[in-house]
C-alpha atoms as a PDB file:
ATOM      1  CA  UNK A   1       0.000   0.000   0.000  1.00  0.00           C
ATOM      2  CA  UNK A   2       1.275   3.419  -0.960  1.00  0.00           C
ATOM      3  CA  UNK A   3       2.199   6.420   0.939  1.00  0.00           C
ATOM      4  CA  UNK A   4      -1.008   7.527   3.537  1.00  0.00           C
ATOM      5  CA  UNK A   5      -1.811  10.370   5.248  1.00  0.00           C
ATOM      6  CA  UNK A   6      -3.445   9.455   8.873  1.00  0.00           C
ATOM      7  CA  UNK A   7      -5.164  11.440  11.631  1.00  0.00           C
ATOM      8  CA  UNK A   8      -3.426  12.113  15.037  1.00  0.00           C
ATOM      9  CA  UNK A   9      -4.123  14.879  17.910  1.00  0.00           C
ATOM     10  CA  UNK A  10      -2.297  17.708  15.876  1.00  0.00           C
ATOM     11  CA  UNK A  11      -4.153  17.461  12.675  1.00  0.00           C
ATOM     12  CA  UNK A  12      -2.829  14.831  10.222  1.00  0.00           C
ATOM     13  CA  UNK A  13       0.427  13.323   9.957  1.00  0.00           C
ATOM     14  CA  UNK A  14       2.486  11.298   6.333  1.00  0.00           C
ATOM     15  CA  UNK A  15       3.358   7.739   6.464  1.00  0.00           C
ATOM     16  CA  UNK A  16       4.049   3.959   4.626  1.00  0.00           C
ATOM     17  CA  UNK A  17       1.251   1.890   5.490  1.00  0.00           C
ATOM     18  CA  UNK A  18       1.949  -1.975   4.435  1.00  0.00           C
ATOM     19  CA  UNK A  19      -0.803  -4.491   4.531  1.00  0.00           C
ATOM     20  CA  UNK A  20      -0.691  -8.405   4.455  1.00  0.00           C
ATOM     21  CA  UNK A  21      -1.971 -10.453   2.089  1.00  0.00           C
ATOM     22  CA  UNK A  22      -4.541 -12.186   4.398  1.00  0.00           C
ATOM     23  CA  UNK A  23      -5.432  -8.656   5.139  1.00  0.00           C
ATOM     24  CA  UNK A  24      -5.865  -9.654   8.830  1.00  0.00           C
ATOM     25  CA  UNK A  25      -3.121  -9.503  11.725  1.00  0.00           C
ATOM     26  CA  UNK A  26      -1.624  -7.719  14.237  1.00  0.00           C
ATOM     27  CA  UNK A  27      -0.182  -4.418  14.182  1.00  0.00           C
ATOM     28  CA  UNK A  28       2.754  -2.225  14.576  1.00  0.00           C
ATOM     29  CA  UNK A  29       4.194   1.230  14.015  1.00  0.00           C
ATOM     30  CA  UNK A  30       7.766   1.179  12.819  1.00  0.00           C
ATOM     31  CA  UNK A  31      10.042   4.561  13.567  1.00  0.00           C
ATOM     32  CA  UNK A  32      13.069   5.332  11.395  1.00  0.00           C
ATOM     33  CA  UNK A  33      16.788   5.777  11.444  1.00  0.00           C
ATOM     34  CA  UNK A  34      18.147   9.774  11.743  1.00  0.00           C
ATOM     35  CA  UNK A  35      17.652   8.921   7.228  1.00  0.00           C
ATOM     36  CA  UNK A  36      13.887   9.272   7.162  1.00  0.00           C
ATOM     37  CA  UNK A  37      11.662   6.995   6.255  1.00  0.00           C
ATOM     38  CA  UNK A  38      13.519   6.118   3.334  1.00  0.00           C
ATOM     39  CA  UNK A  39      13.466   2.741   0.988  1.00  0.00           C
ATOM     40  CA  UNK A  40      15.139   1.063   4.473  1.00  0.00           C
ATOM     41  CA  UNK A  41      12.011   1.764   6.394  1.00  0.00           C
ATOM     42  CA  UNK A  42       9.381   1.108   3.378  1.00  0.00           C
ATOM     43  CA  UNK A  43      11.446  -2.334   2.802  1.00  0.00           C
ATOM     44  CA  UNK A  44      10.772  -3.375   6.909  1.00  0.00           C
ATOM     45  CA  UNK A  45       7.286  -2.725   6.478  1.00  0.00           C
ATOM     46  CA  UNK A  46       6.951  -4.670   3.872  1.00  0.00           C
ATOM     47  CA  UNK A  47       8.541  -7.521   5.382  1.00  0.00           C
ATOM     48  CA  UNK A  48       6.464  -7.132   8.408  1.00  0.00           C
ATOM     49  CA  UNK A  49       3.652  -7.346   5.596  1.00  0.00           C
ATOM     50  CA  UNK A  50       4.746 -10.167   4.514  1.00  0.00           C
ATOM     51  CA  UNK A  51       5.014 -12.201   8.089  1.00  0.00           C
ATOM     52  CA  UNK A  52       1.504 -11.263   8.482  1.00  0.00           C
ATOM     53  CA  UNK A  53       1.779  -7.401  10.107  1.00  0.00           C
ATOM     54  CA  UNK A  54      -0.026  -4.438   9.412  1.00  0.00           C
ATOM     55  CA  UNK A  55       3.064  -2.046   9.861  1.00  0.00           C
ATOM     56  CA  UNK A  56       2.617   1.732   9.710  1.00  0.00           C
ATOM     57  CA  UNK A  57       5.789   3.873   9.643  1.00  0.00           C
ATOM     58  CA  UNK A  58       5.282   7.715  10.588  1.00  0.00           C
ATOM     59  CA  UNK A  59       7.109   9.886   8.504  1.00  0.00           C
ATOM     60  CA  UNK A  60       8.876  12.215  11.133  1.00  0.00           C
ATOM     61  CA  UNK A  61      10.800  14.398   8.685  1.00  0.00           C
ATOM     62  CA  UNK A  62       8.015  15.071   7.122  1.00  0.00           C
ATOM     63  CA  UNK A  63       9.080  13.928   3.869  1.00  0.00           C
ATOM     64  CA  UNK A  64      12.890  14.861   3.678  1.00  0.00           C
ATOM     65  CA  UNK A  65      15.493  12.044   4.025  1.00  0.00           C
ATOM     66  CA  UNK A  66      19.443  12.197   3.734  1.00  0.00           C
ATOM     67  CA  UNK A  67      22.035  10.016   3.348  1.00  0.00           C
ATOM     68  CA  UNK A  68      25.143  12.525   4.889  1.00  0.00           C
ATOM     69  CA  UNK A  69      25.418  11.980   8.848  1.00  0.00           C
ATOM     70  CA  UNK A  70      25.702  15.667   9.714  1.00  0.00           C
ATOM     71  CA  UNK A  71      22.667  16.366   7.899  1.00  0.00           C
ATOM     72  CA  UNK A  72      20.366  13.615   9.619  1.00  0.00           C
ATOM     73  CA  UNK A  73      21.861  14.951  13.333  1.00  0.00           C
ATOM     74  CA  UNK A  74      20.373  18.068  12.623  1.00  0.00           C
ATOM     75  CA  UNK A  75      16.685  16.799  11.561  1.00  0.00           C
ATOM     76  CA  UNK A  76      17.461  14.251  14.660  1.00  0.00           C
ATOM     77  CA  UNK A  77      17.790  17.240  17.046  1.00  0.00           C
ATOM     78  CA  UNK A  78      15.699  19.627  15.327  1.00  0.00           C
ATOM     79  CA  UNK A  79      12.592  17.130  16.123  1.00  0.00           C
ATOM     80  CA  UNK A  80      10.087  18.166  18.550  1.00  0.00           C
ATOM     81  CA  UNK A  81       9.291  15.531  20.993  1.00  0.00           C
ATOM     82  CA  UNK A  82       5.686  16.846  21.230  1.00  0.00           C
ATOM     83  CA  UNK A  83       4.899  16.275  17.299  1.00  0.00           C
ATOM     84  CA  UNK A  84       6.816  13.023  17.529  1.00  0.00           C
ATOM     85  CA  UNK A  85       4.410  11.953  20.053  1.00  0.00           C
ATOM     86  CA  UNK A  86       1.097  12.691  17.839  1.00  0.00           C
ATOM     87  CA  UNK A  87       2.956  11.390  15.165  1.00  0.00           C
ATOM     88  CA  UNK A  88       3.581   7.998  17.207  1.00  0.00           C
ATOM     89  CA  UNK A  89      -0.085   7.847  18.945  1.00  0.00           C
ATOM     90  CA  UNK A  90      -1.751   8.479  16.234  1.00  0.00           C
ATOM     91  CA  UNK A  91       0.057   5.876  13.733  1.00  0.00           C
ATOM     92  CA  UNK A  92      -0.440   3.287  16.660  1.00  0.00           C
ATOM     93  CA  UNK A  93      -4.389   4.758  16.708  1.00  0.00           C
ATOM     94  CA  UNK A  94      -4.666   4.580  12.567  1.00  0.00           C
ATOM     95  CA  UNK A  95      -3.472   0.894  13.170  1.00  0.00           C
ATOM     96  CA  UNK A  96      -5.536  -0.124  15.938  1.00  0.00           C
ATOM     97  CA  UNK A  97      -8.582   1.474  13.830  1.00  0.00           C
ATOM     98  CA  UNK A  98      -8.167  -0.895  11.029  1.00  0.00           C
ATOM     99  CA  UNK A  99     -10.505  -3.789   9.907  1.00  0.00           C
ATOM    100  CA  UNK A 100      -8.947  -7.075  10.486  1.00  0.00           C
ATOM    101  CA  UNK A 101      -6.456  -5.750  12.998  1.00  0.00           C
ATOM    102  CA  UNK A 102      -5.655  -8.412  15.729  1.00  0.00           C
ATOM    103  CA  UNK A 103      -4.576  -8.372  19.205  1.00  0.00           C
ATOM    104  CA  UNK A 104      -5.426  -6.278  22.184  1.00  0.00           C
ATOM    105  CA  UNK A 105      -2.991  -3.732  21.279  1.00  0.00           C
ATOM    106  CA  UNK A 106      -0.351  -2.329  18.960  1.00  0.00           C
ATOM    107  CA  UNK A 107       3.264  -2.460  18.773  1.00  0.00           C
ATOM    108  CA  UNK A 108       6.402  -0.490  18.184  1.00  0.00           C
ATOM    109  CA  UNK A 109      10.015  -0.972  16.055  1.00  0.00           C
ATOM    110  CA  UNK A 110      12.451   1.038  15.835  1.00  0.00           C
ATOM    111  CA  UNK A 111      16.226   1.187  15.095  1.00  0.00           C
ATOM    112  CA  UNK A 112      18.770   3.818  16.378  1.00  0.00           C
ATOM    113  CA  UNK A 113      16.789   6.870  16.431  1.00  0.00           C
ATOM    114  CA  UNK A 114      13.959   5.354  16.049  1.00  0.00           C
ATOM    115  CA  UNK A 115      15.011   2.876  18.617  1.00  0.00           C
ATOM    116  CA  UNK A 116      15.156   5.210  21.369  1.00  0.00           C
ATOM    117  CA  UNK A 117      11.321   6.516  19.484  1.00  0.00           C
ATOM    118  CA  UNK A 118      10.386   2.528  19.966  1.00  0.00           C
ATOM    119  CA  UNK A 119      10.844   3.208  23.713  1.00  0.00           C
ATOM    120  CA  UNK A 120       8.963   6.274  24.365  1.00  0.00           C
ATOM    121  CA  UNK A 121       6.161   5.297  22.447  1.00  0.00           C
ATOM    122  CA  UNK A 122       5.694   2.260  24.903  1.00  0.00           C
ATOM    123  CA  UNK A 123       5.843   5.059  27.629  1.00  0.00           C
ATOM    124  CA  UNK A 124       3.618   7.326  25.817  1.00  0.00           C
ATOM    125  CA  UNK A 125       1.039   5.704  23.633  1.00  0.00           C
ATOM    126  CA  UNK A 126      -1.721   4.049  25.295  1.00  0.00           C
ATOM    127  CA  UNK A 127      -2.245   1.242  22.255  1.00  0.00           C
ATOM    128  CA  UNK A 128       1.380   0.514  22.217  1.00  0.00           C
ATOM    129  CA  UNK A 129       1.910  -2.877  23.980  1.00  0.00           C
ATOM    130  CA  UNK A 130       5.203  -3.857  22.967  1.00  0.00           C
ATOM    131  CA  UNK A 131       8.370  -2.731  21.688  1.00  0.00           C
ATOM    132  CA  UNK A 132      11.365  -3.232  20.013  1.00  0.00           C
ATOM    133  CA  UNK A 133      14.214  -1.422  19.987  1.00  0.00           C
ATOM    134  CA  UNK A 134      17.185  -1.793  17.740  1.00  0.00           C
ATOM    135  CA  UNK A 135      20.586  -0.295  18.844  1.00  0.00           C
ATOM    136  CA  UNK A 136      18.678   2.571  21.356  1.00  0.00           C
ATOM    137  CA  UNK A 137      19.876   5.902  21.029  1.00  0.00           C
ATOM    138  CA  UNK A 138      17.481   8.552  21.869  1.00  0.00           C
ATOM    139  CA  UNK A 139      18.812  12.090  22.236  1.00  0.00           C
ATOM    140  CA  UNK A 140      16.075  14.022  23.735  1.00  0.00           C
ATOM    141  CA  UNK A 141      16.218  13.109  27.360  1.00  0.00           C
ATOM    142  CA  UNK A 142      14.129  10.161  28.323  1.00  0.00           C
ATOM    143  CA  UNK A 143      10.184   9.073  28.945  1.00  0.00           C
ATOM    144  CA  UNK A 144       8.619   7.864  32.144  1.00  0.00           C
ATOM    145  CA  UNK A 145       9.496   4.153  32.257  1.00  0.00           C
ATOM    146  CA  UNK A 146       7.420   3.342  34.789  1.00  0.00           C
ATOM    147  CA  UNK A 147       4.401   4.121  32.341  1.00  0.00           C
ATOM    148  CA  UNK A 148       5.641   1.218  29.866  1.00  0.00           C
ATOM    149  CA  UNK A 149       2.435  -0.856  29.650  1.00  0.00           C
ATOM    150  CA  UNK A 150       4.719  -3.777  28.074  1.00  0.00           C
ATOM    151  CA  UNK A 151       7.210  -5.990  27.501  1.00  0.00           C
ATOM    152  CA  UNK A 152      10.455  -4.694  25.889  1.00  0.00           C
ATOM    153  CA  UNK A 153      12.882  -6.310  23.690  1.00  0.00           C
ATOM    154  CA  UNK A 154      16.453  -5.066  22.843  1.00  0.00           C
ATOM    155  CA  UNK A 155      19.048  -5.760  19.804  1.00  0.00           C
ATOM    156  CA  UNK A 156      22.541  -4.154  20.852  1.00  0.00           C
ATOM    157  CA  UNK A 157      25.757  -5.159  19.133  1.00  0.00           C
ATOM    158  CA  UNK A 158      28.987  -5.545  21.069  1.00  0.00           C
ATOM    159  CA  UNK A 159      31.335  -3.333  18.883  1.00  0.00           C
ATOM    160  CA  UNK A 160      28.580  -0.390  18.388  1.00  0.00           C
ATOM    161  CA  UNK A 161      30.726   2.515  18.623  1.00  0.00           C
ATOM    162  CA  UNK A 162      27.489   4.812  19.556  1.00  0.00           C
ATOM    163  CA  UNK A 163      25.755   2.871  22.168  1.00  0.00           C
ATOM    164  CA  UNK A 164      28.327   1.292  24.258  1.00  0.00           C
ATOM    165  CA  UNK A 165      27.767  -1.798  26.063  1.00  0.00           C
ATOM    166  CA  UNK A 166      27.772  -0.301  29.072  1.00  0.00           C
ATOM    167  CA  UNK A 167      25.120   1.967  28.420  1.00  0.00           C
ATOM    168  CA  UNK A 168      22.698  -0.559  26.927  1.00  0.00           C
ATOM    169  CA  UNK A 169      23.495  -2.374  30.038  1.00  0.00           C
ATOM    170  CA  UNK A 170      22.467   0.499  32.325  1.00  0.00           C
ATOM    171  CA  UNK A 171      19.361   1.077  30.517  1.00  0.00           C
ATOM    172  CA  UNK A 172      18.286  -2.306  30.802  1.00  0.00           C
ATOM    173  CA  UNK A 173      19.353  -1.801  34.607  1.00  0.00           C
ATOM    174  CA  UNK A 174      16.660   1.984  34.392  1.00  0.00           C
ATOM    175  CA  UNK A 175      13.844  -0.052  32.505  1.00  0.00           C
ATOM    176  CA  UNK A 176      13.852  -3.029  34.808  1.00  0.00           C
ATOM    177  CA  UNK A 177      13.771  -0.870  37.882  1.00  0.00           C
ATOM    178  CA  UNK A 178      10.751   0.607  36.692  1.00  0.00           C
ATOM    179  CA  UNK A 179       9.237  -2.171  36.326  1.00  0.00           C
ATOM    180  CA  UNK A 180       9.127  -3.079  32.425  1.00  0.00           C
ATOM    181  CA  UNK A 181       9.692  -6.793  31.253  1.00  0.00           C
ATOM    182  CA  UNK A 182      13.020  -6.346  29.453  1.00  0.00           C
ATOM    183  CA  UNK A 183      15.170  -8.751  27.635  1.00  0.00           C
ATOM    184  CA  UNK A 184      18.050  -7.137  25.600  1.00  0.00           C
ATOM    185  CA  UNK A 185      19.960  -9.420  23.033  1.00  0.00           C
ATOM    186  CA  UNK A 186      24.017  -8.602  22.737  1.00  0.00           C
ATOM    187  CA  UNK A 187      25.252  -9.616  19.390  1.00  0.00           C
ATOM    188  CA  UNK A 188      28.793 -10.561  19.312  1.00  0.00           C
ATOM    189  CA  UNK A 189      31.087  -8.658  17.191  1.00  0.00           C
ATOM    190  CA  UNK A 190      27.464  -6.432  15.979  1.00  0.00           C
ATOM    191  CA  UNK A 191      28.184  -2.888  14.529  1.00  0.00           C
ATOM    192  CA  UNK A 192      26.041  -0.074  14.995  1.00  0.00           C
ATOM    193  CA  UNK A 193      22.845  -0.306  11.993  1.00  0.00           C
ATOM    194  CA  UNK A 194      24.037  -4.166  11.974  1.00  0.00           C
ATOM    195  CA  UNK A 195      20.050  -4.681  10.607  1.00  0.00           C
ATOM    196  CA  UNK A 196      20.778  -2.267   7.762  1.00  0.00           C
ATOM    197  CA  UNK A 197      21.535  -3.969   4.450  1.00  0.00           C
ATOM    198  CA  UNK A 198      21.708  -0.545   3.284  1.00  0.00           C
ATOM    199  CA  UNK A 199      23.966   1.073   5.854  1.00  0.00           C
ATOM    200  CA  UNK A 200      26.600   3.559   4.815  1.00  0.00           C
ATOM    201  CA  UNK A 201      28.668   2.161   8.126  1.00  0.00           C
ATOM    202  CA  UNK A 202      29.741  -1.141   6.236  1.00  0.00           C
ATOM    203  CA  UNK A 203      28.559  -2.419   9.547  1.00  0.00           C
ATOM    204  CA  UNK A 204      26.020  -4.637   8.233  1.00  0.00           C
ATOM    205  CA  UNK A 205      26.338  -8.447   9.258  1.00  0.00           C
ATOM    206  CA  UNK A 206      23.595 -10.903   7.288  1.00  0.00           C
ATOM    207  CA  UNK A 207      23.611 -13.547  10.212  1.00  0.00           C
ATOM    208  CA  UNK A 208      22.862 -11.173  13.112  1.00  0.00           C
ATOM    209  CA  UNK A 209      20.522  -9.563  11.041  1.00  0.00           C
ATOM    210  CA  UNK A 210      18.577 -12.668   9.732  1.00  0.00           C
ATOM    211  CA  UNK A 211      18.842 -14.365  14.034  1.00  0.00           C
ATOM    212  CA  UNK A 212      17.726 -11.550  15.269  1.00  0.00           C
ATOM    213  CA  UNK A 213      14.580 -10.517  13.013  1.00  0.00           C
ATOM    214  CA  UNK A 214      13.074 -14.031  13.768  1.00  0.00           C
ATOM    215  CA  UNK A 215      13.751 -12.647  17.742  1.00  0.00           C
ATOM    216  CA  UNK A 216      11.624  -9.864  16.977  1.00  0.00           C
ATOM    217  CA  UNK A 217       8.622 -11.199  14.646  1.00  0.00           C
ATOM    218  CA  UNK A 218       8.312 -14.102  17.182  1.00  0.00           C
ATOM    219  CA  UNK A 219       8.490 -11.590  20.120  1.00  0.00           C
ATOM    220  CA  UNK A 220       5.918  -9.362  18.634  1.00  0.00           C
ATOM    221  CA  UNK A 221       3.298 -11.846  17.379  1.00  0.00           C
ATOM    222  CA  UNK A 222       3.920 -13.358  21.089  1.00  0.00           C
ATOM    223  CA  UNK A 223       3.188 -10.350  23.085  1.00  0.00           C
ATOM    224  CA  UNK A 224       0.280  -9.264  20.442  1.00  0.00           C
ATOM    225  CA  UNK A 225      -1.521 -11.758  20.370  1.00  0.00           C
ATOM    226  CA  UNK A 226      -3.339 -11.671  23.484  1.00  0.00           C
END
């Protein structure tokens, strides 16, 4: 399914809506890298299409992507958390709206940027039930975790030179003491973007990407189907 545009609190918002074949499922939003919602993004949906998903990704940047690093830091920090929000909500609301959308609620993936996005979402959207985050890096300070309503599944590599394992360590440490179900995966010898078969890092590795995919469609079609 093409490019949408979809209702949230702030008026109405862009995004890639993909749609199984079965046209029946559960549901998730999917939040990009600091790119955009580039062909990356559009490809995941589609995949998540493809295991049976309905997978919605807001377009944050409203359109713009980029493929040079200095340029994506400054959409990263020019984002306002507040439109990021409706933009979240109401993707997860869109979703949960549809006919032949299954489960009791709606879940979140995200990777890097959008990882950290994943996170908040869980903390912040009352449909989001689970989430997935990808290599966690969120640069805008941090959500309530104690208003996660889920469980919460992590993908960290060991050599990611931006999230260090140390830190994805100590926010595993901050989500558990709030109270969310974690479990964080550490992939040996993992790059930062080690998902991304189109990543400019040269970090991409086909195994981890492949092992830990099936982690996350079995983790999401677990927690969502209830």
């Amino acid at each position: 399914m093409p490019d949408i545009e979809f209702p949230t609190s702030g008026g109405t918002s862009p995004g890639y809506l993909a749609v199984p074949a079965a046209e029946h499922g559960p549901a998730t939003i999917v939040l990009q890298e600091w790119w955009g919602l580039d062909e990356h993004i559009r490809s995941i949906c589609d995949r998540l299409a493809g295991e049976g998903f309905f997978a919605l990704a807001p377009d944050l940047f409203r359109g713009e992507t980029t493929t040079q690093p200095s340029e994506a830091e400054q959409k990263m920090m020019a984002l306002s958390m507040d439109q990021v929000e409706k933009d979240m909500c109401g993707a997860a609301e869109h979703l949960k709206s549809q006919p032949g959308v299954e489960g009791s609620g709606v879940g979140s993936l995200g990777f890097c940027l959008g990882g950290g996005l994943s996170v908040w979402a869980a903390a912040t959207c009352p449909e989001i039930t689970a989430a997935v985050s990808y290599y966690y890096v969120m640069p805008h300070g941090k959500p309530d975790f104690t208003k996660i309503k889920g469980p919460i599944l992590g993908h960290f590599g060991t050599n990611d030179e931006f999230v260090p394992v140390e830190d994805a360590k100590k926010l595993e440490s901050e989500l558990r003491d709030a109270g969310a179900e974690v479990t964080f995966h550490f992939y040996e010898g993992g790059g930062h973007a080690f998902f991304n078969d189109t990543n400019r890092l040269g970090t991409y590795d086909e195994a981890l990407a492949t092992e830990s995919w099936g982690r996350t469609v079995d983790f999401l079609r677990s927690a969502l189907s209830s």
